[in-house]
Protein backbone atom coordinates (compact mmCIF):
# COMPACT_ATOMS: atom_id res chain seq x y z
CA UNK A 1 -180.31 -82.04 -5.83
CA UNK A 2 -180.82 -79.54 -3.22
CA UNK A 3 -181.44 -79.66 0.74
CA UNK A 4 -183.44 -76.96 2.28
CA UNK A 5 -183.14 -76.14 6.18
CA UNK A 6 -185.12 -74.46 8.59
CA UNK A 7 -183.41 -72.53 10.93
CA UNK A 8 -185.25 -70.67 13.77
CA UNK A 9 -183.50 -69.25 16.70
CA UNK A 10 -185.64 -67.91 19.55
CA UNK A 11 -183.91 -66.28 22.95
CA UNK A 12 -187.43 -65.81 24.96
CA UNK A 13 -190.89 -67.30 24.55
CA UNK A 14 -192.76 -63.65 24.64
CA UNK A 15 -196.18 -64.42 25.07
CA UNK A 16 -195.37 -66.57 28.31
CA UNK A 17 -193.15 -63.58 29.58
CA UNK A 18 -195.89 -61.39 28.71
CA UNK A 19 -198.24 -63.48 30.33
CA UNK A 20 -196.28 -64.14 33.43
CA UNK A 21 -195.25 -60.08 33.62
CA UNK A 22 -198.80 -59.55 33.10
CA UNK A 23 -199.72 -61.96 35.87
CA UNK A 24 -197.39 -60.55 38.29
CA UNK A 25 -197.80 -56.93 37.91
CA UNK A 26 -201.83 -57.48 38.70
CA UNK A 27 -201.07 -59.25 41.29
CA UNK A 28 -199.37 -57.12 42.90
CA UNK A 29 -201.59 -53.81 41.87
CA UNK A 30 -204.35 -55.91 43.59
CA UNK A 31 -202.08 -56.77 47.09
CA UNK A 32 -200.79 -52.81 46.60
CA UNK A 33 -204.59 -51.57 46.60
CA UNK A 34 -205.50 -54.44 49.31
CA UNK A 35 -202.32 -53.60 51.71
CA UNK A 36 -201.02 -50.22 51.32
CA UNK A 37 -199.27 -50.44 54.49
CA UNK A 38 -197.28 -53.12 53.24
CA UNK A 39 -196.09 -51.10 50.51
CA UNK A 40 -192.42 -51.64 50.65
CA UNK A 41 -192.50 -55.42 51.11
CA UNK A 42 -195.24 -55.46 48.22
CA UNK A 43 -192.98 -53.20 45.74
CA UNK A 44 -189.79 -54.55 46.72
CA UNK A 45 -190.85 -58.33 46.21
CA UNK A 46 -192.25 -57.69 42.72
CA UNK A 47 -189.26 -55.32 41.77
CA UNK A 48 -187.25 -58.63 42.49
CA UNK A 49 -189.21 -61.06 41.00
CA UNK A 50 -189.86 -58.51 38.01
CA UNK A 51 -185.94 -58.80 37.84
CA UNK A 52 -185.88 -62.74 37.68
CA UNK A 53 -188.36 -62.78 34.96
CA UNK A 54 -186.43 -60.70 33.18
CA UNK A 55 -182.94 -63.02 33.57
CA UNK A 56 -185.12 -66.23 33.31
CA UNK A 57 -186.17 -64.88 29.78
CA UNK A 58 -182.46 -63.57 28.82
CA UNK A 59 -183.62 -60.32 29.06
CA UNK A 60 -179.91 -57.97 28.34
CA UNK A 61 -178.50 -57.69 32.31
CA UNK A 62 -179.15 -53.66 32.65
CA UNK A 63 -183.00 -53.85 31.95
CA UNK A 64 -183.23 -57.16 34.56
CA UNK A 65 -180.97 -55.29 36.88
CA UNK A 66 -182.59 -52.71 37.51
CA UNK A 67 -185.77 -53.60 39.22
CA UNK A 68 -183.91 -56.31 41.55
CA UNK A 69 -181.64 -52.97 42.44
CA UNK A 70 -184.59 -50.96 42.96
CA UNK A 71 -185.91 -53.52 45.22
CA UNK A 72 -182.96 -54.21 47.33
CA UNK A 73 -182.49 -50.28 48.08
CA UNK A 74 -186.82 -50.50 48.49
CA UNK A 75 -186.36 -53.20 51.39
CA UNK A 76 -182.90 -51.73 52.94
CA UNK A 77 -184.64 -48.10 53.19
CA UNK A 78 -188.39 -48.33 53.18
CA UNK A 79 -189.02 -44.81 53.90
CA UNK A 80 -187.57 -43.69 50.16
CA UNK A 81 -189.92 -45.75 48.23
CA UNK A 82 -191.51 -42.76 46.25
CA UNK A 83 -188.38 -41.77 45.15
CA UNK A 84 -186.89 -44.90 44.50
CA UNK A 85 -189.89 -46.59 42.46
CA UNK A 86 -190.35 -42.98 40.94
CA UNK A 87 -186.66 -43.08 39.38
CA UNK A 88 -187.76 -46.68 37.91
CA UNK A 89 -190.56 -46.03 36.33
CA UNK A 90 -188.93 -43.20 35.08
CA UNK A 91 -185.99 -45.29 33.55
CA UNK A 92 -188.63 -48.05 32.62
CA UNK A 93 -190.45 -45.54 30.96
CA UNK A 94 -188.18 -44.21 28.82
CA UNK A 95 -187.41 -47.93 28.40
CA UNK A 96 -190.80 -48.52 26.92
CA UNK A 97 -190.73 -45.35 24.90
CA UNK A 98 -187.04 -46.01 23.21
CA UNK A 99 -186.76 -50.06 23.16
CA UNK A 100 -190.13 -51.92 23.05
CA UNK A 101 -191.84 -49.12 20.79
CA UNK A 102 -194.74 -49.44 23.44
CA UNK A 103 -195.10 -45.74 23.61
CA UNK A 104 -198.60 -45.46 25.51
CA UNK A 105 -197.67 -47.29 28.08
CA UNK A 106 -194.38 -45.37 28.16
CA UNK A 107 -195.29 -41.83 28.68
CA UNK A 108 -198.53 -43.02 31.54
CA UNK A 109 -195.14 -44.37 33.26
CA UNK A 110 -193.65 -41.42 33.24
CA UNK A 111 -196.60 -39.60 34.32
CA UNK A 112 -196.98 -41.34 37.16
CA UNK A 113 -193.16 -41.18 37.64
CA UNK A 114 -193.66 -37.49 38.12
CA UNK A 115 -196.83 -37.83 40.09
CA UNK A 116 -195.35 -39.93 42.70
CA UNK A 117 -192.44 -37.14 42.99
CA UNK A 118 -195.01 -34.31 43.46
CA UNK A 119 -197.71 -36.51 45.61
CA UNK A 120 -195.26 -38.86 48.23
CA UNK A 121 -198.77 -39.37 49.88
CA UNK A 122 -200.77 -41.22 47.75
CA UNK A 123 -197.67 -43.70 45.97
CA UNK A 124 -199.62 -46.67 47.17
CA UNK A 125 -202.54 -45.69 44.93
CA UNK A 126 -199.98 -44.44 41.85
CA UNK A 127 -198.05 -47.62 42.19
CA UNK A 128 -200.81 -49.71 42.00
CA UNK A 129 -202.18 -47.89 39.08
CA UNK A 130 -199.28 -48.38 37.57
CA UNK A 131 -199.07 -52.15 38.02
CA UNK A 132 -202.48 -52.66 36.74
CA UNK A 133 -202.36 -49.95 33.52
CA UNK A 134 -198.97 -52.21 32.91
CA UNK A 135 -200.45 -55.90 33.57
CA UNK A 136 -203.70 -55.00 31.68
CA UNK A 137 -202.09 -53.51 28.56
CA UNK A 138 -200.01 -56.26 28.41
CA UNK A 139 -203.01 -58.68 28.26
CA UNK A 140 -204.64 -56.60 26.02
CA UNK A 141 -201.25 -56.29 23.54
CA UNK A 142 -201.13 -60.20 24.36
CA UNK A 143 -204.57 -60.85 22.61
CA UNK A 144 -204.73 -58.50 20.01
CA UNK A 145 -201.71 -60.04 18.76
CA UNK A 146 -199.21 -57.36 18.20
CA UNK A 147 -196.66 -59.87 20.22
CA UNK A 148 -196.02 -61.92 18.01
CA UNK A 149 -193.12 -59.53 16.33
CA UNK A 150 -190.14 -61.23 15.68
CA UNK A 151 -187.32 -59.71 18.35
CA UNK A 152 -184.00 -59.54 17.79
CA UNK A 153 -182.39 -62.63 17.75
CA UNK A 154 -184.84 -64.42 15.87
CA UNK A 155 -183.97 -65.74 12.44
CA UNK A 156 -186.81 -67.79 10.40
CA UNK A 157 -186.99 -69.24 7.75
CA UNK A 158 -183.35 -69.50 6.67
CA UNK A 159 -182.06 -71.66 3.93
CA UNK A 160 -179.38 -72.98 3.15
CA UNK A 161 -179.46 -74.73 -0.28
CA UNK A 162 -176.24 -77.21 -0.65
CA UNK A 163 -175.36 -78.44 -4.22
């Protein structure tokens, strides 16, 4: 006689991150197009709730620290905001490009990475194109269905058969 199990080990529910990373980055493109004056409380709270999403999902520590960084140096010295969101969508780019696979996405963010560098005057705008390219693909990715990859960490359908 044999037993079979089901074993299925998930570390993050993606298409509720996605959603709520989706969520939050057109949110804030929205207030960042609405408020540009407010542009380092704007980037500076979603860097840091970007980060908490990230840890609330398990995401590994670098990848969530980094945008909770990023937003304490964005609150401590307003005035360097282009170069300080510049360097994270930079790493975040190549992020996308080398991790996720999400290579579109990827090189626009590093694009606007170096468009922010050469145009300080205008990082309002660039940020919050950024926030809604980045919240809109991720819909888009959401309901096509090319989320539902298995990650790593994510075993199905293993049996064990016992004699």
């Amino acid at each position: 006689m044999a037993n079979y199990y089901h074993i299925s080990f998930q570390q993050h529910k993606p298409k509720e991150r996605t959603v709520l990373n989706a969520l939050l980055a057109i949110a804030t493109g929205v207030l960042t197009l609405l408020y540009p004056n407010f542009l380092y409380l704007i980037a500076g709270g979603y860097l840091i709730a970007l980060g908490v999403v990230f840890l609330w999902f398990k995401t590994p520590a670098f990848i969530a620290g980094l945008p909770i960084v990023t937003g304490i140096i964005i609150f401590m010295f307003p005035e360097i905001i282009p170069i300080a969101f510049a360097i994270f969508l930079g790493f975040f780019g190549l992020i996308l490009l080398l991790a996720f696979q999400f290579s579109v996405m990827g090189f626009l963010t590093l694009i606007i990475a170096v468009l922010i560098v050469m145009n300080p005057e205008s990082v309002a705008y660039l940020i919050a194109a950024f926030l809604l390219l980045y919240g809109v693909s991720n819909l888009i990715r959401l309901f096509r269905g090319d989320d539902n990859r298995k990650g790593p960490g994510h075993i199905e359908d293993a049996k064990v058969i016992e004699e």
